[in-house]
C-alpha atoms as a PDB file:
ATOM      1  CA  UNK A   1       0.000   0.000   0.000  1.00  0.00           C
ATOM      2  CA  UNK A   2       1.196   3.390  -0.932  1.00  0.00           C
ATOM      3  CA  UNK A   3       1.973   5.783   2.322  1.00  0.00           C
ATOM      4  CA  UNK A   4       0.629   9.696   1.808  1.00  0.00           C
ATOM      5  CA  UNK A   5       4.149  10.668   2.821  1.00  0.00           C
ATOM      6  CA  UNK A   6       6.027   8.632  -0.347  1.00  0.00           C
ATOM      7  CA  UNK A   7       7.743  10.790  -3.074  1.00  0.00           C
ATOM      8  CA  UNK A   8      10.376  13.691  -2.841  1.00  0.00           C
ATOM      9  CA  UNK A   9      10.045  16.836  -1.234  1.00  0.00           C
ATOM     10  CA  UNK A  10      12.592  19.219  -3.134  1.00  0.00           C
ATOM     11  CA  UNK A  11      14.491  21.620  -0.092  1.00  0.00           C
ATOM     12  CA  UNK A  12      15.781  24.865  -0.666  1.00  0.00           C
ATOM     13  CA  UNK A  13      18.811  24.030   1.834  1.00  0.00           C
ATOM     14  CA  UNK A  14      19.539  27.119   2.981  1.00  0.00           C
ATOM     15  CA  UNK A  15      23.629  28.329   4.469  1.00  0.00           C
ATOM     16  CA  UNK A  16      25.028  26.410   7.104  1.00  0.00           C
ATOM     17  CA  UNK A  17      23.540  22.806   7.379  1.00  0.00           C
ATOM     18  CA  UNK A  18      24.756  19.588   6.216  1.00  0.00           C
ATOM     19  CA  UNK A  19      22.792  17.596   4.117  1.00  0.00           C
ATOM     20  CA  UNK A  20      22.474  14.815   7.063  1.00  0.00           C
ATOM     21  CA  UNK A  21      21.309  17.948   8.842  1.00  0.00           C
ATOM     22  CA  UNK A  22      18.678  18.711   6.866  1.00  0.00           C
ATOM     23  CA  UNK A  23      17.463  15.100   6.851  1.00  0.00           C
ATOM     24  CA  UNK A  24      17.499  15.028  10.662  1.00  0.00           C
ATOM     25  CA  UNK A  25      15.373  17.827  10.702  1.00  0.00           C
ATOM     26  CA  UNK A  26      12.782  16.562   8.036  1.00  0.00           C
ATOM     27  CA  UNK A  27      12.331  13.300   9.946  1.00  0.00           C
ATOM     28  CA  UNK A  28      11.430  15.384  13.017  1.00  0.00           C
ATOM     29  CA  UNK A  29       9.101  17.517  11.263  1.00  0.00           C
ATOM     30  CA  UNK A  30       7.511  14.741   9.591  1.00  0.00           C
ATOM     31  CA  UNK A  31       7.421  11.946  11.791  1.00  0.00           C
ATOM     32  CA  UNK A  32       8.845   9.716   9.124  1.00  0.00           C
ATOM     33  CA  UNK A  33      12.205   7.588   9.745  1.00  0.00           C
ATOM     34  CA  UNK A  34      12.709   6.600   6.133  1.00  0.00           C
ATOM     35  CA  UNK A  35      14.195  10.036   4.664  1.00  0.00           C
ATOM     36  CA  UNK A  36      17.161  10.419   2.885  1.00  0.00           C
ATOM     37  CA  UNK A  37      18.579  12.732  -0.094  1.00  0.00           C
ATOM     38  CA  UNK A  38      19.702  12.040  -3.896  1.00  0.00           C
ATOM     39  CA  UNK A  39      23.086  14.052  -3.836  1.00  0.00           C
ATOM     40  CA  UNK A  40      25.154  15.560  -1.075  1.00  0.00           C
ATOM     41  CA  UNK A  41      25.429  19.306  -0.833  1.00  0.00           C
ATOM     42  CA  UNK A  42      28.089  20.872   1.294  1.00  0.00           C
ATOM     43  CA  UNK A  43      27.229  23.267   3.969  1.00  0.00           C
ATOM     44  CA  UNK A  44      28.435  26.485   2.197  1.00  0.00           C
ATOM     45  CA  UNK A  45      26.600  25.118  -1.042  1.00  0.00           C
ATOM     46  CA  UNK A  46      22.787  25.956  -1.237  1.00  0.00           C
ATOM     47  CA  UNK A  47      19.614  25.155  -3.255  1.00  0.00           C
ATOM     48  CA  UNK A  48      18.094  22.171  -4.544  1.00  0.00           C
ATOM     49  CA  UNK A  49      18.233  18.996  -2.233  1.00  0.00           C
ATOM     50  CA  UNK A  50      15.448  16.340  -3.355  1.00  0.00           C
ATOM     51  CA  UNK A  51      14.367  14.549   0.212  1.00  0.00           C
ATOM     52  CA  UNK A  52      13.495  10.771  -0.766  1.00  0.00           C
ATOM     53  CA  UNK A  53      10.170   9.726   1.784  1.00  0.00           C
ATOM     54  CA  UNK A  54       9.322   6.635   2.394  1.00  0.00           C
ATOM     55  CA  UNK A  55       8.832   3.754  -0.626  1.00  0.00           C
ATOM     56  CA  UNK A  56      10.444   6.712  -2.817  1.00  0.00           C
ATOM     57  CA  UNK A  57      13.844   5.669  -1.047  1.00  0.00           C
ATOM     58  CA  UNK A  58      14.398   2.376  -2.967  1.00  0.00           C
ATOM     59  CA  UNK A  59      14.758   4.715  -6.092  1.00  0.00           C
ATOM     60  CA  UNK A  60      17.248   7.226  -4.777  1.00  0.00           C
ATOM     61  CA  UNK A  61      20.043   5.551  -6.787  1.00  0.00           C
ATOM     62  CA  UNK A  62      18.278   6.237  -9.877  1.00  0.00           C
ATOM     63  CA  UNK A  63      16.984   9.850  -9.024  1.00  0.00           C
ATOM     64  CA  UNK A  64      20.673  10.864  -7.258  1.00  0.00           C
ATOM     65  CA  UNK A  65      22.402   9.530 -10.491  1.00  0.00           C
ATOM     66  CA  UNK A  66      20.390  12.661 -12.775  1.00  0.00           C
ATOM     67  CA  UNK A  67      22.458  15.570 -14.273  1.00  0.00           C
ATOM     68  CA  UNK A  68      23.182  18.792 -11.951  1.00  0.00           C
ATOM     69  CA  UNK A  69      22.725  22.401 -12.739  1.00  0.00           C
ATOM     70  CA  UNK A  70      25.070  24.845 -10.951  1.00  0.00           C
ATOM     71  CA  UNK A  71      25.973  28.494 -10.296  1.00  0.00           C
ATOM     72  CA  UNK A  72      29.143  28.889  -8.618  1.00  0.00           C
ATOM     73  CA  UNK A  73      31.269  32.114  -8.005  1.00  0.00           C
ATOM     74  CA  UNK A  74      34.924  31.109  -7.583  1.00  0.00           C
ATOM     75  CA  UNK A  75      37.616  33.437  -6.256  1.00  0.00           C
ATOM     76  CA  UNK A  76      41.104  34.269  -8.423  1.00  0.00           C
ATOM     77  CA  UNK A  77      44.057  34.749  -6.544  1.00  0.00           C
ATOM     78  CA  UNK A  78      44.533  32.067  -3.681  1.00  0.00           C
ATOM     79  CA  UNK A  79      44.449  28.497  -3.594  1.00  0.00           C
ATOM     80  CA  UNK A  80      42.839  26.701  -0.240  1.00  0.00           C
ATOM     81  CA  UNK A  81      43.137  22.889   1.124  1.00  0.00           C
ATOM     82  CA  UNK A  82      39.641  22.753   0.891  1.00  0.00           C
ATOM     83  CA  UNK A  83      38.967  24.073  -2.308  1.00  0.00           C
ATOM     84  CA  UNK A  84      36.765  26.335  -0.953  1.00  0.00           C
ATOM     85  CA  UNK A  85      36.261  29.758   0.880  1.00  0.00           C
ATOM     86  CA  UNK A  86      34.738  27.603   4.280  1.00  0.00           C
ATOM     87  CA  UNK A  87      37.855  28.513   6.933  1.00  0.00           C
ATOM     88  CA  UNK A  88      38.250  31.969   5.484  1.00  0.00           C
ATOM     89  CA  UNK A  89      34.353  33.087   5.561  1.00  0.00           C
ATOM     90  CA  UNK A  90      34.019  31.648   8.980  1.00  0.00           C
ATOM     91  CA  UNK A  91      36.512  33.807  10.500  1.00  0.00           C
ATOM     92  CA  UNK A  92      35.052  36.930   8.446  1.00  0.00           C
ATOM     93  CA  UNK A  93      38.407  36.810   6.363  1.00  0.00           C
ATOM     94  CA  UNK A  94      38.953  39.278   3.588  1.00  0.00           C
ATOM     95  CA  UNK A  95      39.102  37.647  -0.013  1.00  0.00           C
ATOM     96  CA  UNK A  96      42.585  37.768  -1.513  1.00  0.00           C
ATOM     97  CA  UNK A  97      43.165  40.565  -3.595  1.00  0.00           C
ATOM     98  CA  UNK A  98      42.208  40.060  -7.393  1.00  0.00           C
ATOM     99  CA  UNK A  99      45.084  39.312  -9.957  1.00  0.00           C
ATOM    100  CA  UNK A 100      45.315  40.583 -13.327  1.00  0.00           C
ATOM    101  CA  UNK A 101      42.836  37.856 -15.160  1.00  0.00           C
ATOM    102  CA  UNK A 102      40.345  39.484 -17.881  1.00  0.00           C
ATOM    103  CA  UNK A 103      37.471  37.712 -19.036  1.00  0.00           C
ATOM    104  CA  UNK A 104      39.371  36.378 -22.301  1.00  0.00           C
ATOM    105  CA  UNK A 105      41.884  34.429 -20.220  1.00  0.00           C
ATOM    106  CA  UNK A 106      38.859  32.654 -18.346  1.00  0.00           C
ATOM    107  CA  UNK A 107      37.302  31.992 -20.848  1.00  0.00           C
ATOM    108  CA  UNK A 108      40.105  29.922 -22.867  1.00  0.00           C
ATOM    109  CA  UNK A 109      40.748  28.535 -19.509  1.00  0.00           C
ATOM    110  CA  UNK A 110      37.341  26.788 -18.893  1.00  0.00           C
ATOM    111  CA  UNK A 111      37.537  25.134 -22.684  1.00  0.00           C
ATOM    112  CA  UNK A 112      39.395  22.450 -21.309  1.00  0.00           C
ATOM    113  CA  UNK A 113      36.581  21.515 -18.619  1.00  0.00           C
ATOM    114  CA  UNK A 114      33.776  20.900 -21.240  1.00  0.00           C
ATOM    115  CA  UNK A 115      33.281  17.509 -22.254  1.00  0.00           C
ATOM    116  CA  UNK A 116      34.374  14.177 -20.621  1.00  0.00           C
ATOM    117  CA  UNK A 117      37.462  13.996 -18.813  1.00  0.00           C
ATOM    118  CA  UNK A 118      39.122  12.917 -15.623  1.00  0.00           C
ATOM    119  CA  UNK A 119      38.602  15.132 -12.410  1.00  0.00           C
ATOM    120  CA  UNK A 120      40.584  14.841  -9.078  1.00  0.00           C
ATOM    121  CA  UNK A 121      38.284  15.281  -6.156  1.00  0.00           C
ATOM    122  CA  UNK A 122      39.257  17.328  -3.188  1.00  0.00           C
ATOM    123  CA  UNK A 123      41.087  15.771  -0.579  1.00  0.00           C
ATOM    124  CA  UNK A 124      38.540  16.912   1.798  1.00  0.00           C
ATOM    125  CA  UNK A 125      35.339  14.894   0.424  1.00  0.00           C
ATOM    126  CA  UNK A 126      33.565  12.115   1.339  1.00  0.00           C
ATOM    127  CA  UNK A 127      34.924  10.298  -1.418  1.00  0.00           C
ATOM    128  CA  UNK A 128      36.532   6.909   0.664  1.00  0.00           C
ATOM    129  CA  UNK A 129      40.461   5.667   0.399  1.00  0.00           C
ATOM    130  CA  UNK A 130      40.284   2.472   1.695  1.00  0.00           C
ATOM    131  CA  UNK A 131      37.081   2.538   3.614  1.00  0.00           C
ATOM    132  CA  UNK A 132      38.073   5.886   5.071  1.00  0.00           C
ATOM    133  CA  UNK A 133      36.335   9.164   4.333  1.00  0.00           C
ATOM    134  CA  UNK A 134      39.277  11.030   2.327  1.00  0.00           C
ATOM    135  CA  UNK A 135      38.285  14.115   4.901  1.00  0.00           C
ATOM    136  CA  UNK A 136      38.876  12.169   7.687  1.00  0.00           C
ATOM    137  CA  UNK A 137      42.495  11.218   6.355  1.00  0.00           C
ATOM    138  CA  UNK A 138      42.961  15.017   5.394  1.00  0.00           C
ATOM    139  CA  UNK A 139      42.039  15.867   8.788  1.00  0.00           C
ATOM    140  CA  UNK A 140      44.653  13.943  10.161  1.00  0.00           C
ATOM    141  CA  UNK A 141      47.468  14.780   7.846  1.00  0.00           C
ATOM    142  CA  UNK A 142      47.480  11.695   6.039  1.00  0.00           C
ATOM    143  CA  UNK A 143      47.995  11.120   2.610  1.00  0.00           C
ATOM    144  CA  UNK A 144      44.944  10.415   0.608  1.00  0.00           C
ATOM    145  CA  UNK A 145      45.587   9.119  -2.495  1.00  0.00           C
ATOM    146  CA  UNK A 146      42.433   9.441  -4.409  1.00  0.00           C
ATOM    147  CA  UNK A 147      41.850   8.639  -8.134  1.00  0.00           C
ATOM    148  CA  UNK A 148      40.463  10.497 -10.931  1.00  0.00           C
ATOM    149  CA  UNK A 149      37.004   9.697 -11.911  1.00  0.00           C
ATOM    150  CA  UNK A 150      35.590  10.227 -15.197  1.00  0.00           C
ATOM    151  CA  UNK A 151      33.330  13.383 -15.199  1.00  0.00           C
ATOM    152  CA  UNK A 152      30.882  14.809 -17.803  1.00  0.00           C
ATOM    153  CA  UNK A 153      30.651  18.806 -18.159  1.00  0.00           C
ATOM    154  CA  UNK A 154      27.422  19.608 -20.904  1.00  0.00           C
ATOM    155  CA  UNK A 155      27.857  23.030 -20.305  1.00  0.00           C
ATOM    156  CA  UNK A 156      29.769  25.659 -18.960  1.00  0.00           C
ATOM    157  CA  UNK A 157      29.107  29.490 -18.996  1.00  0.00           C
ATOM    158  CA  UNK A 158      30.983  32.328 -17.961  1.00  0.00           C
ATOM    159  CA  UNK A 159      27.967  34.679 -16.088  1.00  0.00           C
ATOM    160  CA  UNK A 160      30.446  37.496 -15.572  1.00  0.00           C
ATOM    161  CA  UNK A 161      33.865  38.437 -14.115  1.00  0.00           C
ATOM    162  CA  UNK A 162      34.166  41.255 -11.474  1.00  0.00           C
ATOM    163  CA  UNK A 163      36.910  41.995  -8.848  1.00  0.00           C
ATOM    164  CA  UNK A 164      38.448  38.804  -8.691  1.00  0.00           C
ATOM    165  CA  UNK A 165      35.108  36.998  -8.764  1.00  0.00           C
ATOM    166  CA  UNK A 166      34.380  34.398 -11.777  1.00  0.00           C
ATOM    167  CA  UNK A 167      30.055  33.540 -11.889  1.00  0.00           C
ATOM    168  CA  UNK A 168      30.022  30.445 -13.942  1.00  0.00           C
ATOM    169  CA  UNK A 169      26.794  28.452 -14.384  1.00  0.00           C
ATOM    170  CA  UNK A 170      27.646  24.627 -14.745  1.00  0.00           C
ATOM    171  CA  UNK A 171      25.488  21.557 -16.055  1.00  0.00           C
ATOM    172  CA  UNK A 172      27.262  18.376 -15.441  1.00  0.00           C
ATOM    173  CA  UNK A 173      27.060  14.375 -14.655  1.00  0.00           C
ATOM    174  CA  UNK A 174      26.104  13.649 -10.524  1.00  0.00           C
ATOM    175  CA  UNK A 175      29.839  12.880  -9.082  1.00  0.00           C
ATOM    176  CA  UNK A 176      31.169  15.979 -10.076  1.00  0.00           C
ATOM    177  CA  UNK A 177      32.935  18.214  -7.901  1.00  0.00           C
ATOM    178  CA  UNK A 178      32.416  21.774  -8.364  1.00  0.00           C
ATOM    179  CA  UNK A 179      34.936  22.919  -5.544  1.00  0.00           C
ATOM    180  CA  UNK A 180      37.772  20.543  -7.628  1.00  0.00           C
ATOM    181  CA  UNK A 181      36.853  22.954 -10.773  1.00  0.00           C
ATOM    182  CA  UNK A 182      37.396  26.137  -8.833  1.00  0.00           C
ATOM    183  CA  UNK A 183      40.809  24.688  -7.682  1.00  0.00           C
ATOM    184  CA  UNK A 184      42.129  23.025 -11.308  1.00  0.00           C
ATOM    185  CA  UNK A 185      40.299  26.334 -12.846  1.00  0.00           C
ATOM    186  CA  UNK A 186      42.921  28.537 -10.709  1.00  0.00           C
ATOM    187  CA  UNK A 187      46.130  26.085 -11.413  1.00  0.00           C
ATOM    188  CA  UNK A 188      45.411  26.412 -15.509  1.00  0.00           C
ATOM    189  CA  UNK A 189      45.033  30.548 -14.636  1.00  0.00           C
ATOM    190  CA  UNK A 190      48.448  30.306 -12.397  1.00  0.00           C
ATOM    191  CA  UNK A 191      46.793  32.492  -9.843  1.00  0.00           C
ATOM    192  CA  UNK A 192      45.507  29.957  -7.786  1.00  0.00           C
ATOM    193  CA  UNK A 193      41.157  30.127  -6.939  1.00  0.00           C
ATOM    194  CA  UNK A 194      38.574  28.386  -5.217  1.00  0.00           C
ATOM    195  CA  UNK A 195      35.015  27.469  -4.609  1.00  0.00           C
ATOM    196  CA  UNK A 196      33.372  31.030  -2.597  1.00  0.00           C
ATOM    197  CA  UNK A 197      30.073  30.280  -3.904  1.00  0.00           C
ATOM    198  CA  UNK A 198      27.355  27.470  -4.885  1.00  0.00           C
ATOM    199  CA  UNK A 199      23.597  27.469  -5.801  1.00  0.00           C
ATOM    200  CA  UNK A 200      22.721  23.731  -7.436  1.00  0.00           C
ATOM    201  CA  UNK A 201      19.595  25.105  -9.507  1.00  0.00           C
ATOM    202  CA  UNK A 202      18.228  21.785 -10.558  1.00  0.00           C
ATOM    203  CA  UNK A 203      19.226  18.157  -9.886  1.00  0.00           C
ATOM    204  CA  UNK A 204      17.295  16.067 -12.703  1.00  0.00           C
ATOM    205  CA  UNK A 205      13.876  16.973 -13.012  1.00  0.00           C
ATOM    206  CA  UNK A 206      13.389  18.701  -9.325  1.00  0.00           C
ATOM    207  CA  UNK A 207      14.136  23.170  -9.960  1.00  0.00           C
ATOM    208  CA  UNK A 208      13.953  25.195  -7.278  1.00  0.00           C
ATOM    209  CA  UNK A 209      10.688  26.281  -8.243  1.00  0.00           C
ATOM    210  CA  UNK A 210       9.182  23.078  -6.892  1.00  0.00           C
ATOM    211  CA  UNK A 211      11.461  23.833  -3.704  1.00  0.00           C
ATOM    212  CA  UNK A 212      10.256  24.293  -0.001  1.00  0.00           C
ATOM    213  CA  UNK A 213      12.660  26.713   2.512  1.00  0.00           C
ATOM    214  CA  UNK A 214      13.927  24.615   5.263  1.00  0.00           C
ATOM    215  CA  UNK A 215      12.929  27.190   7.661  1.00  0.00           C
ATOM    216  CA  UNK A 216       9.068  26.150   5.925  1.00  0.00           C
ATOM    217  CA  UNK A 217       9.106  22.601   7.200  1.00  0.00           C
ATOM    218  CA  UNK A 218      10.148  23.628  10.682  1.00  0.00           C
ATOM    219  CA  UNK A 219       7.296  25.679  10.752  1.00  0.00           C
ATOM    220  CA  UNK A 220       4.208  24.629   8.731  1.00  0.00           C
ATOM    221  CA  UNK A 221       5.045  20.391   8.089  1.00  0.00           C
ATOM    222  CA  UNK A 222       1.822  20.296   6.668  1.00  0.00           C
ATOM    223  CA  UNK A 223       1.634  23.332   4.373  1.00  0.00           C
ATOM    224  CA  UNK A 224       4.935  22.253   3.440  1.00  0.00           C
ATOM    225  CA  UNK A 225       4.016  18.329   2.774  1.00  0.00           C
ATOM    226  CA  UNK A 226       1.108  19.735  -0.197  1.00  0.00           C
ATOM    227  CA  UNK A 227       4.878  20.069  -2.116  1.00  0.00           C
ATOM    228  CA  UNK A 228       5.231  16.334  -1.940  1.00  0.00           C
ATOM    229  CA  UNK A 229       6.223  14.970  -5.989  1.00  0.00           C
ATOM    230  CA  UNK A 230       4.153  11.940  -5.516  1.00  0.00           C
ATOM    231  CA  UNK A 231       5.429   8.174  -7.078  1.00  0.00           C
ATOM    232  CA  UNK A 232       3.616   7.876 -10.044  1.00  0.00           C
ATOM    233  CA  UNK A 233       5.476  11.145 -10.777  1.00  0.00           C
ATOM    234  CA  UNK A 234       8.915  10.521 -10.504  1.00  0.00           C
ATOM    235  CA  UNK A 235      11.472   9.416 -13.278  1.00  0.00           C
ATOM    236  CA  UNK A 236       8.972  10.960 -16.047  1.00  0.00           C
ATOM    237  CA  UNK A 237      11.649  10.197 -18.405  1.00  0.00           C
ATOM    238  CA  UNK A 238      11.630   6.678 -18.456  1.00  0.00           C
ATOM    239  CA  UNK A 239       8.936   4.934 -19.702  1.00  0.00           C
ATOM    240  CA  UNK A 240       5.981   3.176 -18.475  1.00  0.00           C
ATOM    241  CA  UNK A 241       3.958   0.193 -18.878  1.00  0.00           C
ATOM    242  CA  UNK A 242       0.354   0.637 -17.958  1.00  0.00           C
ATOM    243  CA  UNK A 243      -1.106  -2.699 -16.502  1.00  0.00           C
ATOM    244  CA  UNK A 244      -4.133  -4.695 -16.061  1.00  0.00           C
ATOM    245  CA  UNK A 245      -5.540  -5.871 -12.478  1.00  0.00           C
ATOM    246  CA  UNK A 246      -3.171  -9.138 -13.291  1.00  0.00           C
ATOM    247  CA  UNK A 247      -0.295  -7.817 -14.116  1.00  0.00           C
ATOM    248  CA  UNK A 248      -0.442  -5.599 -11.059  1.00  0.00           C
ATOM    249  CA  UNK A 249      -1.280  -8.546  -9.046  1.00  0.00           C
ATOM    250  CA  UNK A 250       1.472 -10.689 -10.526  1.00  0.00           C
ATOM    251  CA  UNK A 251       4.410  -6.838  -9.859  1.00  0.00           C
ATOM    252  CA  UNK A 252       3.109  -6.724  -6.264  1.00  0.00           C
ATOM    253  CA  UNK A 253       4.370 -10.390  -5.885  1.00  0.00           C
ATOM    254  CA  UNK A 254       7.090  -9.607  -7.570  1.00  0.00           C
ATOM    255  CA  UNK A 255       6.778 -11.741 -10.794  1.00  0.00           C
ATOM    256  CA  UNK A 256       7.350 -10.874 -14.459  1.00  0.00           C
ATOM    257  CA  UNK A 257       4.708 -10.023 -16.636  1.00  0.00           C
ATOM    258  CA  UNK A 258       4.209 -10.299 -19.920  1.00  0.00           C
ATOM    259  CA  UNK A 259       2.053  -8.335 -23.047  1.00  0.00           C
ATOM    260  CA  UNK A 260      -0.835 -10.370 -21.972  1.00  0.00           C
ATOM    261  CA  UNK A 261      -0.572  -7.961 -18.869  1.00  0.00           C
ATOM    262  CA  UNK A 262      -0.587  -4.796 -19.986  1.00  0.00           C
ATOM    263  CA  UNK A 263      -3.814  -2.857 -20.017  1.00  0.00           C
ATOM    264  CA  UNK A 264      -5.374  -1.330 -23.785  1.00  0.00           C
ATOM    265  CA  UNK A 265      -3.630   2.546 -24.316  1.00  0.00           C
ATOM    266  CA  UNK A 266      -5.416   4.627 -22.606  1.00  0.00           C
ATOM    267  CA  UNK A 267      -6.146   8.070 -23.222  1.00  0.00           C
ATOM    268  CA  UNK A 268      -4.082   9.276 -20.064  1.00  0.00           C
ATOM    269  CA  UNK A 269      -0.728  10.397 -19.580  1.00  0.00           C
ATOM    270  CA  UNK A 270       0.843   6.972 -19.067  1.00  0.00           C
ATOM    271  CA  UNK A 271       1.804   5.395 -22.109  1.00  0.00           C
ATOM    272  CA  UNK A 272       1.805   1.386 -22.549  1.00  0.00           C
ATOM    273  CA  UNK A 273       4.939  -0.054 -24.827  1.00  0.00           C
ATOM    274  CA  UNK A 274       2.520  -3.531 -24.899  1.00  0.00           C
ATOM    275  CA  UNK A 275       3.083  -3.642 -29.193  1.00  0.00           C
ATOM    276  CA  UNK A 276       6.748  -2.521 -28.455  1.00  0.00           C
ATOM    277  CA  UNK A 277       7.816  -5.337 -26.308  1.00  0.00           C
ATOM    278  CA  UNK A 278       6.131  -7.931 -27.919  1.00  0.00           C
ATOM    279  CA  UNK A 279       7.083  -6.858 -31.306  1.00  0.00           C
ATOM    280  CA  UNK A 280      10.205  -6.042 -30.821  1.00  0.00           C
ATOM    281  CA  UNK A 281       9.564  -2.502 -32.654  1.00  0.00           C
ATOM    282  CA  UNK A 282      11.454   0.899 -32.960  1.00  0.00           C
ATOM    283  CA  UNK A 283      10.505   4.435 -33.064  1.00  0.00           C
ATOM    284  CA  UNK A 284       9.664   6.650 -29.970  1.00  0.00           C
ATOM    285  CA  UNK A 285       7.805   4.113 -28.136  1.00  0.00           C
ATOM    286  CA  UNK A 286      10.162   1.257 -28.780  1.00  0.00           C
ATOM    287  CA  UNK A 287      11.444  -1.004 -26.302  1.00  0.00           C
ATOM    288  CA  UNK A 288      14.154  -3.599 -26.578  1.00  0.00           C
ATOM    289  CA  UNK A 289      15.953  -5.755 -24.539  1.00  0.00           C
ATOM    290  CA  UNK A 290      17.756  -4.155 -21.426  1.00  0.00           C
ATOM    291  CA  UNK A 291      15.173  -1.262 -21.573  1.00  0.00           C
ATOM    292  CA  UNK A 292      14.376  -0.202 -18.233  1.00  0.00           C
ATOM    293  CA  UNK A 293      10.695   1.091 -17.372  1.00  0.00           C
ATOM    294  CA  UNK A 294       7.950   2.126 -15.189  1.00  0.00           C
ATOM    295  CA  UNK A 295       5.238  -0.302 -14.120  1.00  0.00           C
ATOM    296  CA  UNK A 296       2.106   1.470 -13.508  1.00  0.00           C
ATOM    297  CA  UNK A 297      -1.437   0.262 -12.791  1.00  0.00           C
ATOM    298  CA  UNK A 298      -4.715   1.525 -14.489  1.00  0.00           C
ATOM    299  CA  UNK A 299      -4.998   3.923 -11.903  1.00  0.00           C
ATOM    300  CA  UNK A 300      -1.818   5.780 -12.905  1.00  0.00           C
ATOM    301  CA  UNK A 301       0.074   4.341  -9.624  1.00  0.00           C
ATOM    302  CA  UNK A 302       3.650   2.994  -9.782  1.00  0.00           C
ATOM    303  CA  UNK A 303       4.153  -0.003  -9.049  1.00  0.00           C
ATOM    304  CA  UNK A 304       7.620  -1.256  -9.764  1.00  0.00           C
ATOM    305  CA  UNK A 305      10.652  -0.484 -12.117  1.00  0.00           C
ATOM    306  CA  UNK A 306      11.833  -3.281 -14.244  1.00  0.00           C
ATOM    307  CA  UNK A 307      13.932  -4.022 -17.111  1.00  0.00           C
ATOM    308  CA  UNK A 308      12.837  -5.869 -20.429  1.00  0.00           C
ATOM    309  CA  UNK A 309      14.419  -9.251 -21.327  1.00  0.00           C
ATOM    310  CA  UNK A 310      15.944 -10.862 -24.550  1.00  0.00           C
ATOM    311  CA  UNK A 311      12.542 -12.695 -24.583  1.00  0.00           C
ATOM    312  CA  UNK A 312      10.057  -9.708 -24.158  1.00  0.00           C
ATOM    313  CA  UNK A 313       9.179 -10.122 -20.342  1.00  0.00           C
ATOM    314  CA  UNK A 314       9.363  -7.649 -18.088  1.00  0.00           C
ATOM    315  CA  UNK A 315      11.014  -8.092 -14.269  1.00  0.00           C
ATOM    316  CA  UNK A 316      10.303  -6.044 -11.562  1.00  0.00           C
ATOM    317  CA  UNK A 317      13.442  -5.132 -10.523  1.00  0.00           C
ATOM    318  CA  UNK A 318      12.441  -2.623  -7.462  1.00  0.00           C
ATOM    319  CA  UNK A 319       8.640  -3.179  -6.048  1.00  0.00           C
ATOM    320  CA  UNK A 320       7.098  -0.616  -4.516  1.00  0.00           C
ATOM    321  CA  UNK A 321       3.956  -1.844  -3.255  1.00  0.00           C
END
């Protein structure tokens, strides 16, 4: 049975708190143990931070692994171990004073952060060097030795450049580290930069116009909760399978169904790919083997995801009723 409280609820995260923070404080307000989020943001970093509720949290590895939109203002003229501005804002620090970088020199600079490539991440992130948190090795002086991971950079705009300060708006791949660009951005420059700034705009489908202030869930849960993106909603990109009462019967147990289960097309927003999978078809409704897609009943509910076989069944692959 589906809970009122399963789906995402899309935070504004404001300054200041963690992301486990913000979690905490959503399973106070809401009474509801099984929260968690679909892509850390660090405490200096604000904006969009999709809260997983309930059955929703068996798809947070396919909601966290969505591209990222950013806007990020990283400082010229002095390099930190963090990559960011964290130490130096906390103690009301002045920024370093801005070297002689026009808008030109970024701007040849960031060409060689577009694309695919391999990306160091900070020494201080959670990323783990033998079972260790690399932050917690940092911490203690120890050597890290992290790898580069393969990161994806679709775009990457130069907003303006003012005093030292370079506004760049960034879509990328999830895994990317926007506090390692600031650093490498500064080492190609020679001046030496990082991260002062971060605003994640979108992550996947969730914008910060479906986004509810944190300060809003302390106060009005309730008000807040009518914000709640709701199962059948999520993942809108892959596609779904509308079934009959047996093929819903036969998900909920957890058993494959086949185009004998699918319910006639309907003239509702779910789409069924019954002629796709059984005939093996192309075109914008085909399917094919190793497809992965939304089971929904005739009531528009999701039920399960599941993948498409060599021999046109579908398996449930994550049940969620």
């Amino acid at each position: 049975m589906i809970h009122p409280l399963d789906g995402v609820l899309v935070i504004d995260k404001p300054l200041g708190p963690t992301s486990h923070d913000v979690v905490a404080r959503a399973r106070r307000a809401l009474r509801e143990k099984r929260i968690g989020h679909t892509g850390t943001l660090d405490p200096m970093a604000t904006g969009v931070l999709p809260l997983v509720i309930g059955r929703a949290t068996r798809l947070a590895t396919y909601l966290s692994s969505s591209e990222k939109v950013y806007e990020a203002g990283v400082r010229l003229g002095s390099a930190t171990d963090t990559y960011d501005a964290a130490a130096r804002l906390a103690a009301g620090g002045a920024p370093p004073p801005a070297p002689a970088i026009d808008r030109e020199q970024v701007e040849a600079a960031l060409t060689g952060f577009r694309g695919t490539f391999q990306q160091m991440p900070p020494p201080y992130s959670a990323k783990k060097v033998g079972g260790v948190p690399a932050y917690k090795l940092a911490r203690r002086n120890e050597p890290t030795a992290l790898s580069a991971v393969e990161v994806a950079v679709r775009e990457l705009n130069l907003l303006g450049l003012e005093d030292g300060l370079v506004q760049l708006e960034i879509i990328s791949t999830a895994g990317f580290y926007v506090r390692s660009l600031a650093h490498d951005l500064g080492t190609v420059l020679g001046c030496g930069a990082h991260l002062e700034s971060l605003r994640r705009t979108r992550a996947g489908v969730f914008g910060l116009d479906r986004a509810v202030p944190l300060d809003d869930l302390d106060r009005d849960n309730e008000s807040a909760v009518t914000h709640l993106i709701p199962l059948s909603e999520l993942l809108p990109d892959m596609p779904a399978v509308r079934l009959n009462a047996r093929g819903a019967d036969r998900t909920a147990h957890g058993n494959y169904v086949s185009p004998q289960d699918f319910a006639p097309m309907g003239s509702g927003p779910i789409s069924t790919a019954a002629g796709a999978i059984s005939g093996g078809g192309s075109g914008s409704g085909g399917l094919r083997s190793g497809h992965r897609v939304r089971l929904m009943n005739e009531a528009g509910m999701l039920l399960a995801l599941a993948e498409v076989g060599p021999d046109g069944l579908v398996r449930p692959s994550v049940v969620l009723v």
